[in-house]
Every structure is written in structure tokens, then in C-alpha cells.
PDB file of N, CA and C in Angstrom:
ATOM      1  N   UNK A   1       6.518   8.091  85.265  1.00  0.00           N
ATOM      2  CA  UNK A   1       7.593   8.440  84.396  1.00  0.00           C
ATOM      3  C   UNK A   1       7.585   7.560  83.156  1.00  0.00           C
ATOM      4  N   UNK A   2       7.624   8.209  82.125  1.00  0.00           N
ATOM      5  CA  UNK A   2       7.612   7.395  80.919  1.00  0.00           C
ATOM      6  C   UNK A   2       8.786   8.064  80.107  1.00  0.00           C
ATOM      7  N   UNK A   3       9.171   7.226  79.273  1.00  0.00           N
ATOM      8  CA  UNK A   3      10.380   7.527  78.459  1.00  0.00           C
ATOM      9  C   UNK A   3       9.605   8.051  77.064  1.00  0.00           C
ATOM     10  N   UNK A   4      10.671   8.998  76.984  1.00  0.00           N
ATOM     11  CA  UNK A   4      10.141   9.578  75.534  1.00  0.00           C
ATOM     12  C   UNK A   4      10.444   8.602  73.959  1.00  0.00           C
ATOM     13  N   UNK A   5       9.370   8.475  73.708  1.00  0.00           N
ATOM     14  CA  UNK A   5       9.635   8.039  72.824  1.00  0.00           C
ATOM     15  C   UNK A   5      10.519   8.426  71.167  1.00  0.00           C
ATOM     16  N   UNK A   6      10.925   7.659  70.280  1.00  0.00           N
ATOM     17  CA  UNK A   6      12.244   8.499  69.571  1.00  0.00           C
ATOM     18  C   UNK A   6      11.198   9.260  68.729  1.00  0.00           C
ATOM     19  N   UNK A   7      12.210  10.322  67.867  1.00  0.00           N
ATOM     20  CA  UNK A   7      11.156  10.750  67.282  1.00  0.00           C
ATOM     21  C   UNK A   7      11.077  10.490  65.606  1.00  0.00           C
ATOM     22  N   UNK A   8      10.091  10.253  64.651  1.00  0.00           N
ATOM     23  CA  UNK A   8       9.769   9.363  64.259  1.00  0.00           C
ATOM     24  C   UNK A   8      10.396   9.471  62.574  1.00  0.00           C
ATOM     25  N   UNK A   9      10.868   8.500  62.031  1.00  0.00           N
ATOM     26  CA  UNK A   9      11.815   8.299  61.050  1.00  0.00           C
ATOM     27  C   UNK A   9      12.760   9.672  61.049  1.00  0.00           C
ATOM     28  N   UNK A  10      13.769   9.561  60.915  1.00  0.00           N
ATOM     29  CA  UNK A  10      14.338  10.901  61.077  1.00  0.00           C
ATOM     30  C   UNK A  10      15.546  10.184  59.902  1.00  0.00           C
ATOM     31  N   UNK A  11      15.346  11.342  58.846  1.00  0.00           N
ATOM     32  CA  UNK A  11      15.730  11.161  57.452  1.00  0.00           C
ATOM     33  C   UNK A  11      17.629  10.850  58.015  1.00  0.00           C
ATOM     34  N   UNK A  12      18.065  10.626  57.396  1.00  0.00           N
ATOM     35  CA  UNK A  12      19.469   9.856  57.534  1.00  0.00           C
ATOM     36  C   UNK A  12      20.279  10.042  56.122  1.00  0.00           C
ATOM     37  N   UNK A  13      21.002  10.905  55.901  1.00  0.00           N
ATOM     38  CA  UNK A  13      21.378  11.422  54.903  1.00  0.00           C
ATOM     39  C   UNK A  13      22.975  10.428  54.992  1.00  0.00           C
ATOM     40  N   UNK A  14      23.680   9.725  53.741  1.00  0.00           N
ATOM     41  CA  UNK A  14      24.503   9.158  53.682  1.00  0.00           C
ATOM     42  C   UNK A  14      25.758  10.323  53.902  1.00  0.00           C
ATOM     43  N   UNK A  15      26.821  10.027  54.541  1.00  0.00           N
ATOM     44  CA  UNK A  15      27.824  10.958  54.466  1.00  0.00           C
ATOM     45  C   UNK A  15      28.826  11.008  53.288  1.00  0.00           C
ATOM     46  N   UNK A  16      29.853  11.489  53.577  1.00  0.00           N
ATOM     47  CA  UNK A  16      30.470  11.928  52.084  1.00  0.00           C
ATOM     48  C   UNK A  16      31.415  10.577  51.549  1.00  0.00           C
ATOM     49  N   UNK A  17      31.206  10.387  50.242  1.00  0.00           N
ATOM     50  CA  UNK A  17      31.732   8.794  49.881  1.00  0.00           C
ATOM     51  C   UNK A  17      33.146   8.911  50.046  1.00  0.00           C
ATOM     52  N   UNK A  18      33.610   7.429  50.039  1.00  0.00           N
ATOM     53  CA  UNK A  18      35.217   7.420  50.331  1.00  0.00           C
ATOM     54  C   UNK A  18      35.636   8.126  48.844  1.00  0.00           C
ATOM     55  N   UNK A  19      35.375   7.377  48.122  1.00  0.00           N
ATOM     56  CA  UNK A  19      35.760   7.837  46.682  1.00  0.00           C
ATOM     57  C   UNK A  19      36.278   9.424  46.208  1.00  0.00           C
ATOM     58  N   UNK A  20      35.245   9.982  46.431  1.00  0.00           N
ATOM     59  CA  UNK A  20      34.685  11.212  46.300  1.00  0.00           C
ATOM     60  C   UNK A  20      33.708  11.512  44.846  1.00  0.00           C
ATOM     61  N   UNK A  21      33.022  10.826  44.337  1.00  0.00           N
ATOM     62  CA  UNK A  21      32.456  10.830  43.578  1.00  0.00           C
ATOM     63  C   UNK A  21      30.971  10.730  43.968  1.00  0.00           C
ATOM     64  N   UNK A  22      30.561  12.025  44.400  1.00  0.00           N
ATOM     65  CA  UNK A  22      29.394  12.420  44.932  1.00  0.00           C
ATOM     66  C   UNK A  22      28.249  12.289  44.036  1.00  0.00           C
ATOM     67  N   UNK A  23      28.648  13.033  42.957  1.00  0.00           N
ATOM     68  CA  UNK A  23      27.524  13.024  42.281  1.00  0.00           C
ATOM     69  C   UNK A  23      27.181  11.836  41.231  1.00  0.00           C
ATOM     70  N   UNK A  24      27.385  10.745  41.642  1.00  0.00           N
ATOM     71  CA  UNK A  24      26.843   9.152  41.266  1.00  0.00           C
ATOM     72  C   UNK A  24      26.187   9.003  41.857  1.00  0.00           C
ATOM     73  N   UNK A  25      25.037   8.260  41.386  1.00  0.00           N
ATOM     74  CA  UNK A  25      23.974   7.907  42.379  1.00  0.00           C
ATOM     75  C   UNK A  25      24.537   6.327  43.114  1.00  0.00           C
ATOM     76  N   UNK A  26      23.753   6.682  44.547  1.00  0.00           N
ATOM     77  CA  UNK A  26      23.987   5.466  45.278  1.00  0.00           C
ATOM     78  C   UNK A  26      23.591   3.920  44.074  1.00  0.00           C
ATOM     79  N   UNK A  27      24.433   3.070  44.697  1.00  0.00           N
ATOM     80  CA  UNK A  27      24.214   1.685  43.985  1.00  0.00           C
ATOM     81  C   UNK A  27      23.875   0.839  45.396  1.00  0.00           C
ATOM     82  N   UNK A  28      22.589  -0.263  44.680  1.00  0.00           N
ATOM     83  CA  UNK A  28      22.170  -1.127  45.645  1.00  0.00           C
ATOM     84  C   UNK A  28      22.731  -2.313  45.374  1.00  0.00           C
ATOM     85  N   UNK A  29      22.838  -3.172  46.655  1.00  0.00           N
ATOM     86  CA  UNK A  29      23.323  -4.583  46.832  1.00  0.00           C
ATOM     87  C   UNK A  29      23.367  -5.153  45.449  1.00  0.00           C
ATOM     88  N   UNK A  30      23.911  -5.831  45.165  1.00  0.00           N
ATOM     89  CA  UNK A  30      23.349  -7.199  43.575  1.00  0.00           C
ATOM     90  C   UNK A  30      22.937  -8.288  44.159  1.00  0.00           C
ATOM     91  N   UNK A  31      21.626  -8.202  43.946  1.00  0.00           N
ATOM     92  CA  UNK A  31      20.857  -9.446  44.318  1.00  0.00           C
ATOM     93  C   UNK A  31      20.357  -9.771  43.136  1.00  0.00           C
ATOM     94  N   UNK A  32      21.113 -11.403  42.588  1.00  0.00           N
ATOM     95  CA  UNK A  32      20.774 -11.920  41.472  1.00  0.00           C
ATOM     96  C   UNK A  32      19.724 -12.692  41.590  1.00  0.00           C
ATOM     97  N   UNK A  33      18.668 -13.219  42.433  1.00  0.00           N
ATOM     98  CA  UNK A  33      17.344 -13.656  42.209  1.00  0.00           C
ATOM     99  C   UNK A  33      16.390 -12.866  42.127  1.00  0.00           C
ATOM    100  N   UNK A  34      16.828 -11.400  42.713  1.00  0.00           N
ATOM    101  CA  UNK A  34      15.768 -10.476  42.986  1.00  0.00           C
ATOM    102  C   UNK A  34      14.930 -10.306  42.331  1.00  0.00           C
ATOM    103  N   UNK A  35      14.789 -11.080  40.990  1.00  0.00           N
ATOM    104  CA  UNK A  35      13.671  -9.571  39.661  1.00  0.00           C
ATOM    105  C   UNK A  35      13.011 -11.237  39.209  1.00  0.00           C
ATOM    106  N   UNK A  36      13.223 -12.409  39.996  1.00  0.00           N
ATOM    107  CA  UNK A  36      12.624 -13.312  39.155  1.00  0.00           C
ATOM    108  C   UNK A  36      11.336 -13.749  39.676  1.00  0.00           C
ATOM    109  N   UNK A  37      10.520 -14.141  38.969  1.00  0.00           N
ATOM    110  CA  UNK A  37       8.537 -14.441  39.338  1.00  0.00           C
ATOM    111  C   UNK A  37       8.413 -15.708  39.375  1.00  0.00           C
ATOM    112  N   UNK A  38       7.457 -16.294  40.232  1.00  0.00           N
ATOM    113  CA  UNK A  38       7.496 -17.643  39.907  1.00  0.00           C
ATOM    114  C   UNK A  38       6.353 -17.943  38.493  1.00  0.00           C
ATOM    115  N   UNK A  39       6.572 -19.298  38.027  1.00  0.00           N
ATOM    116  CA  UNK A  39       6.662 -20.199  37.283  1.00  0.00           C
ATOM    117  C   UNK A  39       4.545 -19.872  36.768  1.00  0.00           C
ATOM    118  N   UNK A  40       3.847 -19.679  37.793  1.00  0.00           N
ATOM    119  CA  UNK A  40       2.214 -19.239  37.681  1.00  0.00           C
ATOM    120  C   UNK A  40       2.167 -18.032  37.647  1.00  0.00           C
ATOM    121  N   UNK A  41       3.324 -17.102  37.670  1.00  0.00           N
ATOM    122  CA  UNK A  41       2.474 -15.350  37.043  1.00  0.00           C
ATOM    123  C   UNK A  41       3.265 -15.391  36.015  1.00  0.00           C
ATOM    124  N   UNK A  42       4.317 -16.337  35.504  1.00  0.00           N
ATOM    125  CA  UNK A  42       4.760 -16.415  34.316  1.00  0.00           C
ATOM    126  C   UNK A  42       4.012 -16.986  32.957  1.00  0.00           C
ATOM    127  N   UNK A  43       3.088 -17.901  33.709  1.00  0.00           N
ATOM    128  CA  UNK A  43       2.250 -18.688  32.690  1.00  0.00           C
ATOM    129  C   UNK A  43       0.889 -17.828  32.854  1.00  0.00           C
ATOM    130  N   UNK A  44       0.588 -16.946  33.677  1.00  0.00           N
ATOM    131  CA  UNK A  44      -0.643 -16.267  33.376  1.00  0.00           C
ATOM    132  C   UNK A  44      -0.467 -14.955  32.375  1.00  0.00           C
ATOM    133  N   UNK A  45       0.918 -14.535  32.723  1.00  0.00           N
ATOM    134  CA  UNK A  45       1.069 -13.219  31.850  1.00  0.00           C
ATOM    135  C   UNK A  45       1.193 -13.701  30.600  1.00  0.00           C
ATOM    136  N   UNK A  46       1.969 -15.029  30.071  1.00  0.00           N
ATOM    137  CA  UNK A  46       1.712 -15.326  28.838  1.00  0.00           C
ATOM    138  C   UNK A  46       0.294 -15.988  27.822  1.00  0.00           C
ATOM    139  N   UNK A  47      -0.326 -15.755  29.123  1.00  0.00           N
ATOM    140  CA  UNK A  47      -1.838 -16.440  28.819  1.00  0.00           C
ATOM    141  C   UNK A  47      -2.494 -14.921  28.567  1.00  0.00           C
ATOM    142  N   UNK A  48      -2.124 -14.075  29.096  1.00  0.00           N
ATOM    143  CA  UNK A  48      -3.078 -12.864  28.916  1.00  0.00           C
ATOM    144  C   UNK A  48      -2.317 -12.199  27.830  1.00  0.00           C
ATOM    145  N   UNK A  49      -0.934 -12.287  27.400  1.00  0.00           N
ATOM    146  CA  UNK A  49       0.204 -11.600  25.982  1.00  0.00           C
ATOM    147  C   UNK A  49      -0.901 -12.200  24.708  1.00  0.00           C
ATOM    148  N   UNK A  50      -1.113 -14.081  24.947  1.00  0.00           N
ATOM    149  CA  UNK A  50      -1.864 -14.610  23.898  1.00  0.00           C
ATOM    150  C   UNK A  50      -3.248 -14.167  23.501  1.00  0.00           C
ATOM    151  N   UNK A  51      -3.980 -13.618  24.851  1.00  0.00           N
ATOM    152  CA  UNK A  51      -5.405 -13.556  24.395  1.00  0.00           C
ATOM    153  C   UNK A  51      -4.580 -12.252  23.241  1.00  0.00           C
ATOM    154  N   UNK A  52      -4.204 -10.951  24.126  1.00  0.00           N
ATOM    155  CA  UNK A  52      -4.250  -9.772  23.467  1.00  0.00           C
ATOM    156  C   UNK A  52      -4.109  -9.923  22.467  1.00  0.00           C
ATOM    157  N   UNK A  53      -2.623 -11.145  21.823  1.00  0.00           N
ATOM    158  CA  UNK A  53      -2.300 -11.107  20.190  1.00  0.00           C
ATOM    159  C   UNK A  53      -3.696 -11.351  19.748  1.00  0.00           C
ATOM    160  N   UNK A  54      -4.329 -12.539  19.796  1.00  0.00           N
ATOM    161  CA  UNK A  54      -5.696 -12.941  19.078  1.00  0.00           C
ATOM    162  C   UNK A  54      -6.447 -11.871  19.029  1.00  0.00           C
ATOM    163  N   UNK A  55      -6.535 -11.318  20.366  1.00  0.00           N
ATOM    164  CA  UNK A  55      -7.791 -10.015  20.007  1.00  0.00           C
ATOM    165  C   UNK A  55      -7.323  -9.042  18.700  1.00  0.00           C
ATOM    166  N   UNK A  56      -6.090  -9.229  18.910  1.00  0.00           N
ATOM    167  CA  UNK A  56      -5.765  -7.935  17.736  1.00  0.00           C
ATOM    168  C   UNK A  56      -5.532  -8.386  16.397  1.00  0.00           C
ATOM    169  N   UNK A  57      -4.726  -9.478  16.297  1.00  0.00           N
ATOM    170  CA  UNK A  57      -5.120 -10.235  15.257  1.00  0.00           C
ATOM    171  C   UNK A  57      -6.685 -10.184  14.520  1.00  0.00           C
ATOM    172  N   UNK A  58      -7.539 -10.960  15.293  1.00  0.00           N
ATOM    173  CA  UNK A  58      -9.071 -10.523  15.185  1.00  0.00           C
ATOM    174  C   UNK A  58      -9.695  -9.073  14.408  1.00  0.00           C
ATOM    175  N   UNK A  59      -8.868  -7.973  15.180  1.00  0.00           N
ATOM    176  CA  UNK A  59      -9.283  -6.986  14.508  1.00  0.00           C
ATOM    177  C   UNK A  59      -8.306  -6.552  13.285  1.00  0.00           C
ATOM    178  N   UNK A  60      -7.521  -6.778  13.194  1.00  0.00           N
ATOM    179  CA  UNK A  60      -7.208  -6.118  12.678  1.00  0.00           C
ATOM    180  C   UNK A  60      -7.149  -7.146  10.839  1.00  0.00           C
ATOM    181  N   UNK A  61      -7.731  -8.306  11.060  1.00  0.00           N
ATOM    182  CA  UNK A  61      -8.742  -9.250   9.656  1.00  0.00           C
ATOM    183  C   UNK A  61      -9.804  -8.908   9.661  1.00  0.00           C
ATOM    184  N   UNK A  62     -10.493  -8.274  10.322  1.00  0.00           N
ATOM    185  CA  UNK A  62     -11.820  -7.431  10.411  1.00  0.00           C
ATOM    186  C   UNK A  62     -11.474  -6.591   9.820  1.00  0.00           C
ATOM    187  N   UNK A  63     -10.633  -5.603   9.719  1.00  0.00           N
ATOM    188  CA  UNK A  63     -10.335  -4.697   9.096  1.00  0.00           C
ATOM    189  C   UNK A  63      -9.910  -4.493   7.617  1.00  0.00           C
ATOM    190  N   UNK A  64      -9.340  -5.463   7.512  1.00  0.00           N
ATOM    191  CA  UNK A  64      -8.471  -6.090   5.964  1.00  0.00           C
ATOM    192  C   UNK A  64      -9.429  -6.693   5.329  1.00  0.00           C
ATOM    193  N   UNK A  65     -10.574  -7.396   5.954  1.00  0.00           N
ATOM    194  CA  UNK A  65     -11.849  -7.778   5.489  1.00  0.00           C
ATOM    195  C   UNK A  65     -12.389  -6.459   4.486  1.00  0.00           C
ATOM    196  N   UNK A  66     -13.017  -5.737   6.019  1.00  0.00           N
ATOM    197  CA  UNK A  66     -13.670  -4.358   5.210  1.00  0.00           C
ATOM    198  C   UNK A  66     -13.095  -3.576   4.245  1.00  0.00           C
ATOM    199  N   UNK A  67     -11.571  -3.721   4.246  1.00  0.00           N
ATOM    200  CA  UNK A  67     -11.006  -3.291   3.581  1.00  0.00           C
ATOM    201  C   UNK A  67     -10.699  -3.984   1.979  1.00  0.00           C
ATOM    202  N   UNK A  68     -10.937  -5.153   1.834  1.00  0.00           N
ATOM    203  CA  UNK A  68     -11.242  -6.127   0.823  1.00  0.00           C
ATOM    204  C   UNK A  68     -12.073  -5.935   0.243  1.00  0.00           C
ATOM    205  N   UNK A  69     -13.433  -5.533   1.037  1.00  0.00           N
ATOM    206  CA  UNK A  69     -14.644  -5.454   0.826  1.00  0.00           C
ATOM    207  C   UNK A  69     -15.037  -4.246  -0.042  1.00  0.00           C
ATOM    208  N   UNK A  70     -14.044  -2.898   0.540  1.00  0.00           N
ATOM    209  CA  UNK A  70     -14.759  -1.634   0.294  1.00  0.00           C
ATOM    210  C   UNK A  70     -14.298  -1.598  -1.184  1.00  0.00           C
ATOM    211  N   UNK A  71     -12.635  -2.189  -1.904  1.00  0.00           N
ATOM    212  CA  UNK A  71     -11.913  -2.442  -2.885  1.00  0.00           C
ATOM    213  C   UNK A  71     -12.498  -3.254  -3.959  1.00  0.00           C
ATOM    214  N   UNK A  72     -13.219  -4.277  -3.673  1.00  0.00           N
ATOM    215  CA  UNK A  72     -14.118  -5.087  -4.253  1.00  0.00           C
ATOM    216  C   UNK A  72     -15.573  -3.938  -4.854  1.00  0.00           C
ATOM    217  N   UNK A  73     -15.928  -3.749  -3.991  1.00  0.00           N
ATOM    218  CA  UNK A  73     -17.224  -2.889  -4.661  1.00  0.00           C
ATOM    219  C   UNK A  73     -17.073  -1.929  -5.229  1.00  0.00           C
ATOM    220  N   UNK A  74     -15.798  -0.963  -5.446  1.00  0.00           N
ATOM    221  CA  UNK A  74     -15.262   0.077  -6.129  1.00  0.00           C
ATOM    222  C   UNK A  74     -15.143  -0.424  -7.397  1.00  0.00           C
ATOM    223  N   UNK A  75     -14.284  -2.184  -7.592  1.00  0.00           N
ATOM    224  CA  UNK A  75     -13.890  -2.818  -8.959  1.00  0.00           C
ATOM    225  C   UNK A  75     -15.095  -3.315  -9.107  1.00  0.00           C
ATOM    226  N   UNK A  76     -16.250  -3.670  -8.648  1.00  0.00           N
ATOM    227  CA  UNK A  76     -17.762  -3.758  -9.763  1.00  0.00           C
ATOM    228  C   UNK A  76     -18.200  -2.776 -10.214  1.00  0.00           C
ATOM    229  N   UNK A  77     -18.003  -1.280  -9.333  1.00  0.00           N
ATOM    230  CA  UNK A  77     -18.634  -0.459  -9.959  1.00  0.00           C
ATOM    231  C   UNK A  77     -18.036   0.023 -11.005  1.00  0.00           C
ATOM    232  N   UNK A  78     -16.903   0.046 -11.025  1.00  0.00           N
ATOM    233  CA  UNK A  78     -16.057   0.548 -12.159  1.00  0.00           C
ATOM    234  C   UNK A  78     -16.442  -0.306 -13.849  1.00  0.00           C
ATOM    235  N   UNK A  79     -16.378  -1.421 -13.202  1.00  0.00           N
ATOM    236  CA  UNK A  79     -16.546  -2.590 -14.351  1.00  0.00           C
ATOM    237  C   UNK A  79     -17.990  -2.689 -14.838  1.00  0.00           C
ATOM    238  N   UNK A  80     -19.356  -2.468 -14.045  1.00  0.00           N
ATOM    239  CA  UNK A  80     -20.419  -2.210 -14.571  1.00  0.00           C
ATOM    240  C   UNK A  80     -20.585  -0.764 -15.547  1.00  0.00           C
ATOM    241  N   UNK A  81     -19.350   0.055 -15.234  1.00  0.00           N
ATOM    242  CA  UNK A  81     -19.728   0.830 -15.663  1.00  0.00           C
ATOM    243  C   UNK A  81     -19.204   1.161 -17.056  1.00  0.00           C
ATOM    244  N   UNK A  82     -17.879   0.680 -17.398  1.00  0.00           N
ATOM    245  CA  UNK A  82     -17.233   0.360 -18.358  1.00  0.00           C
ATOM    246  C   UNK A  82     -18.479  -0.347 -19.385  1.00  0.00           C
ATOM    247  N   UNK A  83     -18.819  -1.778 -18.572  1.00  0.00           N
ATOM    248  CA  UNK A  83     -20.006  -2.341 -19.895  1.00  0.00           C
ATOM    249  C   UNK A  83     -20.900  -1.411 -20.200  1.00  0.00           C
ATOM    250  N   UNK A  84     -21.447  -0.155 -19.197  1.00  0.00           N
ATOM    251  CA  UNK A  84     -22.271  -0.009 -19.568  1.00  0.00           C
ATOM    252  C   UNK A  84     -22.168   1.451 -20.963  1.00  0.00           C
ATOM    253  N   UNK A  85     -20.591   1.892 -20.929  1.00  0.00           N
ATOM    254  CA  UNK A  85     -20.262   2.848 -21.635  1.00  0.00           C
ATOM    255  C   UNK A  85     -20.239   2.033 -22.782  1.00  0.00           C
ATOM    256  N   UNK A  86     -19.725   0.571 -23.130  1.00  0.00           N
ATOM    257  CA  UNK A  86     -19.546  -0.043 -24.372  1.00  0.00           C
ATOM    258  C   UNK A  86     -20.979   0.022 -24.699  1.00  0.00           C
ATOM    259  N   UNK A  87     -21.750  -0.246 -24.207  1.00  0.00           N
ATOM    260  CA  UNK A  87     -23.147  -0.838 -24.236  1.00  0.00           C
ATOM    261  C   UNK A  87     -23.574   0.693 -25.327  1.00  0.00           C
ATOM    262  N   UNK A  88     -22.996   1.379 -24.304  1.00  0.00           N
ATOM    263  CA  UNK A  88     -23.919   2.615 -25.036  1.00  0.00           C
ATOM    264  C   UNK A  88     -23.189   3.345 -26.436  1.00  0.00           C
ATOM    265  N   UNK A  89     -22.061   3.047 -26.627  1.00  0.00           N
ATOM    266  CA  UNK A  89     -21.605   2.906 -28.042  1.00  0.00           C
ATOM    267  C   UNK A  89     -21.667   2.059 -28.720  1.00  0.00           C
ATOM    268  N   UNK A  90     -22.005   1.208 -28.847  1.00  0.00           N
ATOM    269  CA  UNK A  90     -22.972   0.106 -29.561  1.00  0.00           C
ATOM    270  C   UNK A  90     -24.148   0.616 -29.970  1.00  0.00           C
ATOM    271  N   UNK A  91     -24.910   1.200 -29.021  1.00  0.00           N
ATOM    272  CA  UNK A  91     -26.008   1.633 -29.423  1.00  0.00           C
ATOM    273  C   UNK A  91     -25.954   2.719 -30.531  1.00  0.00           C
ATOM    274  N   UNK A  92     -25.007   3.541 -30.155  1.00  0.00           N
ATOM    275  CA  UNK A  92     -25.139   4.505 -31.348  1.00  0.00           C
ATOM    276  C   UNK A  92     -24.885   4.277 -32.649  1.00  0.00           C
ATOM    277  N   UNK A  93     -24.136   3.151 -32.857  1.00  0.00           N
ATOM    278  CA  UNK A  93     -23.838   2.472 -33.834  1.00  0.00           C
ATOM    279  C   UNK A  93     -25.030   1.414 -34.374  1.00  0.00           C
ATOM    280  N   UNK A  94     -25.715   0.672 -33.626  1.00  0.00           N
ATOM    281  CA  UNK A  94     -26.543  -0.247 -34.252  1.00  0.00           C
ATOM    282  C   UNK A  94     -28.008   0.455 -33.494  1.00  0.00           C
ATOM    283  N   UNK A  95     -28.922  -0.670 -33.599  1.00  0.00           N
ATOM    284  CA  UNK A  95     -30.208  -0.705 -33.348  1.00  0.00           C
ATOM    285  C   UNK A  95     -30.243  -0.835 -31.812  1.00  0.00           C
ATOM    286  N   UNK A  96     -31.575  -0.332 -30.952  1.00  0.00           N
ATOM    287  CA  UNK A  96     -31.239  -0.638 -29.767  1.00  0.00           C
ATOM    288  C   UNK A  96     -31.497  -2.152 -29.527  1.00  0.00           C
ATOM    289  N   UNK A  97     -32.623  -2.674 -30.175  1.00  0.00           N
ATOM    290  CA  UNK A  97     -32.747  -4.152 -29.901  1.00  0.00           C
ATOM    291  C   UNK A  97     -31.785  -5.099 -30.118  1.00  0.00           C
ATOM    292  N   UNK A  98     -31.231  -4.840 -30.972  1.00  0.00           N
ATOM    293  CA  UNK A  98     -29.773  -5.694 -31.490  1.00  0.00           C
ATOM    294  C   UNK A  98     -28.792  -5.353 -30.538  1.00  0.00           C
ATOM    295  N   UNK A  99     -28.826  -4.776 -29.656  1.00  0.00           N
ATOM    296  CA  UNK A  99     -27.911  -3.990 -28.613  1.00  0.00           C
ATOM    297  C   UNK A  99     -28.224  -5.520 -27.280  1.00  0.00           C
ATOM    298  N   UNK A 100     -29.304  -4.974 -27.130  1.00  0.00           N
ATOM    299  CA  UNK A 100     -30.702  -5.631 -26.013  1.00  0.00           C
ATOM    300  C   UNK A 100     -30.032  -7.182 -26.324  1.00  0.00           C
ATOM    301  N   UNK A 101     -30.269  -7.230 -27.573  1.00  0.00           N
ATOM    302  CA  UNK A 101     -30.221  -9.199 -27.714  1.00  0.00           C
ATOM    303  C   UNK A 101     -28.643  -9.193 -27.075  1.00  0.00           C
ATOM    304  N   UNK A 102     -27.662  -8.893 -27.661  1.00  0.00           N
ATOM    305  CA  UNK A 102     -26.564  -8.839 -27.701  1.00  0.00           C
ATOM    306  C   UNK A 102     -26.157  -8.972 -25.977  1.00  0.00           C
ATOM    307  N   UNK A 103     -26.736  -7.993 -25.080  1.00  0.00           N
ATOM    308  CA  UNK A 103     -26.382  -8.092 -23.737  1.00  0.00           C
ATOM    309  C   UNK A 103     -26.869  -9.159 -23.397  1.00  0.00           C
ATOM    310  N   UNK A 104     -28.063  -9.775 -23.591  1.00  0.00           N
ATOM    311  CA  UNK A 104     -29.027 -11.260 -22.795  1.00  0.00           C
ATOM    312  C   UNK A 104     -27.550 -12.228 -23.273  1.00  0.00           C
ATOM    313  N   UNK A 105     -27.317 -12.044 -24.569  1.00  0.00           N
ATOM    314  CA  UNK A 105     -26.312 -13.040 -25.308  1.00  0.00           C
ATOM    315  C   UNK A 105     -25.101 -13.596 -24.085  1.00  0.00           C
ATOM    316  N   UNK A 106     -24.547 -11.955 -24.095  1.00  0.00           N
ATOM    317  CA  UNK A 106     -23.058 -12.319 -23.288  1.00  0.00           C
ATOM    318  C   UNK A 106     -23.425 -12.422 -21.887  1.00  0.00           C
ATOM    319  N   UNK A 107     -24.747 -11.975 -21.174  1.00  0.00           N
ATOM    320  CA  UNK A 107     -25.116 -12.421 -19.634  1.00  0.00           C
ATOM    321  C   UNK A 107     -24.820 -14.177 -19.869  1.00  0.00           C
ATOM    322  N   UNK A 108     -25.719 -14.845 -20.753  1.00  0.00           N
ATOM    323  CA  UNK A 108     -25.772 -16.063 -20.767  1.00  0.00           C
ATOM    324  C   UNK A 108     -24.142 -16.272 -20.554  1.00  0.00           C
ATOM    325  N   UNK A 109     -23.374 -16.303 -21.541  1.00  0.00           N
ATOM    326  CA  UNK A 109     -21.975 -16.251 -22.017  1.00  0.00           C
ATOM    327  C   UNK A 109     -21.289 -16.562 -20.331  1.00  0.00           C
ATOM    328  N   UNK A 110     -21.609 -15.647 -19.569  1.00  0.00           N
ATOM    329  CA  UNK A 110     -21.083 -15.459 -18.387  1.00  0.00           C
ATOM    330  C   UNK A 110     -21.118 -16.241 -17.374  1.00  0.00           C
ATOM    331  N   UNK A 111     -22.773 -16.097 -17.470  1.00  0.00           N
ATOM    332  CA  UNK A 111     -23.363 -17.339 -16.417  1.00  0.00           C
ATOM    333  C   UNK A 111     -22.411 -18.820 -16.781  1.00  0.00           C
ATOM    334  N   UNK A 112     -22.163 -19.643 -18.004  1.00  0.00           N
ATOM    335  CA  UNK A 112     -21.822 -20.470 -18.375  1.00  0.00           C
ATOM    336  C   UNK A 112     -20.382 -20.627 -18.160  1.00  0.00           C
ATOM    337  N   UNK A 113     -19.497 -19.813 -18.195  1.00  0.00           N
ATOM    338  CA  UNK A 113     -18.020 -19.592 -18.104  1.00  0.00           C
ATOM    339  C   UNK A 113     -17.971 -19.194 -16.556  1.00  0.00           C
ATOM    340  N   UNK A 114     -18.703 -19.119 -15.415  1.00  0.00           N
ATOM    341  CA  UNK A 114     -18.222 -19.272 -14.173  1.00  0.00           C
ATOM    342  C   UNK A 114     -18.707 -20.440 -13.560  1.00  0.00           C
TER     343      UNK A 114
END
């Protein structure tokens, strides 16, 4: 003879509140230590918050870099190209060699003033 055993979780439905305010959801105990971590997954999660800032930090001066970069080579090309429109109204106006000397002139000019 063996005893039957119970049968197994058998759902348990709360009965009707004193209140009567059924349709609130149940509220659990207040347990005020409940939600706190200790003191080493506190200092690891802020160790892993720091890498992430740096990583993104990282990229995202990588980015402002290239982005420096791509802004920069737009303002040489623009500016080579400007001299090179003066350059070429000059020419129509004077000689080309007198043009020629004139550019070696202000390269020097340049080199010296940076």
C-alpha cells in the first residue's frame, strides 16, 4: 500500500479581495534590501559602463577625425583651384613666362611665411 502522492503544483487562484478592488494587480511584500548588489558587481558593472564610454568615445574621434579630414581636402581643393583660375587670368593678360616667374615668386613667398 502506498499513498498517493499529491498531485503536482495545483494553480491556487487568490480569492476575492476584502476591498473589492479586483482589478488592481496583486502587490508584493516591501522588502527594502531586496534590489541591492553587492559592492564587486557594482565595481565590475562600472568597470565595463567605463570601457564602453572609451570605446565610443574612441570612435566616435575617429570619426570627427575623418570627418576633419574629408573637410580639409575639399578646402585645398577649392583653394588650388581658385590660384589656379587667378593664374589663368593673368595669363591672358600678360606673357606666359612672366606668369611662370610670378608663381615660383609667391611659392617661395609661402614657403618663407610658414
Amino acid at each position: 500500500m502506498s499513498i498517493p502522492a499529491a498531485p503536482p503544483s495545483i494553480l491556487t487562484t487568490p480569492g476575492i479581495r476584502k476591498n473589492g478592488k479586483q482589478w488592481h494587480a496583486q502587490k508584493s511584500a516591501f522588502r527594502p534590501k531586496a534590489g541591492q548588489t553587492s559592492f564587486e558587481k557594482r565595481t565590475q558593472e562600472r568597470k565595463a559602463l567605463a570601457a564602453t564610454k572609451a570605446k565610443e568615445k574612441e570612435m566616435k574621434d575617429e570619426k570627427e577625425e575623418e570627418r576633419q579630414r574629408r573637410i580639409q581636402a575639399i578646402k585645398d581643393k577649392r583653394a588650388a583651384k581658385e590660384e589656379k583660375e587667378r593664374y589663368e587670368k593673368m595669363a591672358e593678360k600678360m606673357h606666359r613666362k612672366r606668369v611662370e616667374r610670378l608663381k615660383r615668386r609667391e611659392k617661395r613667398n609661402k614657403m618663407l611665411k610658414s
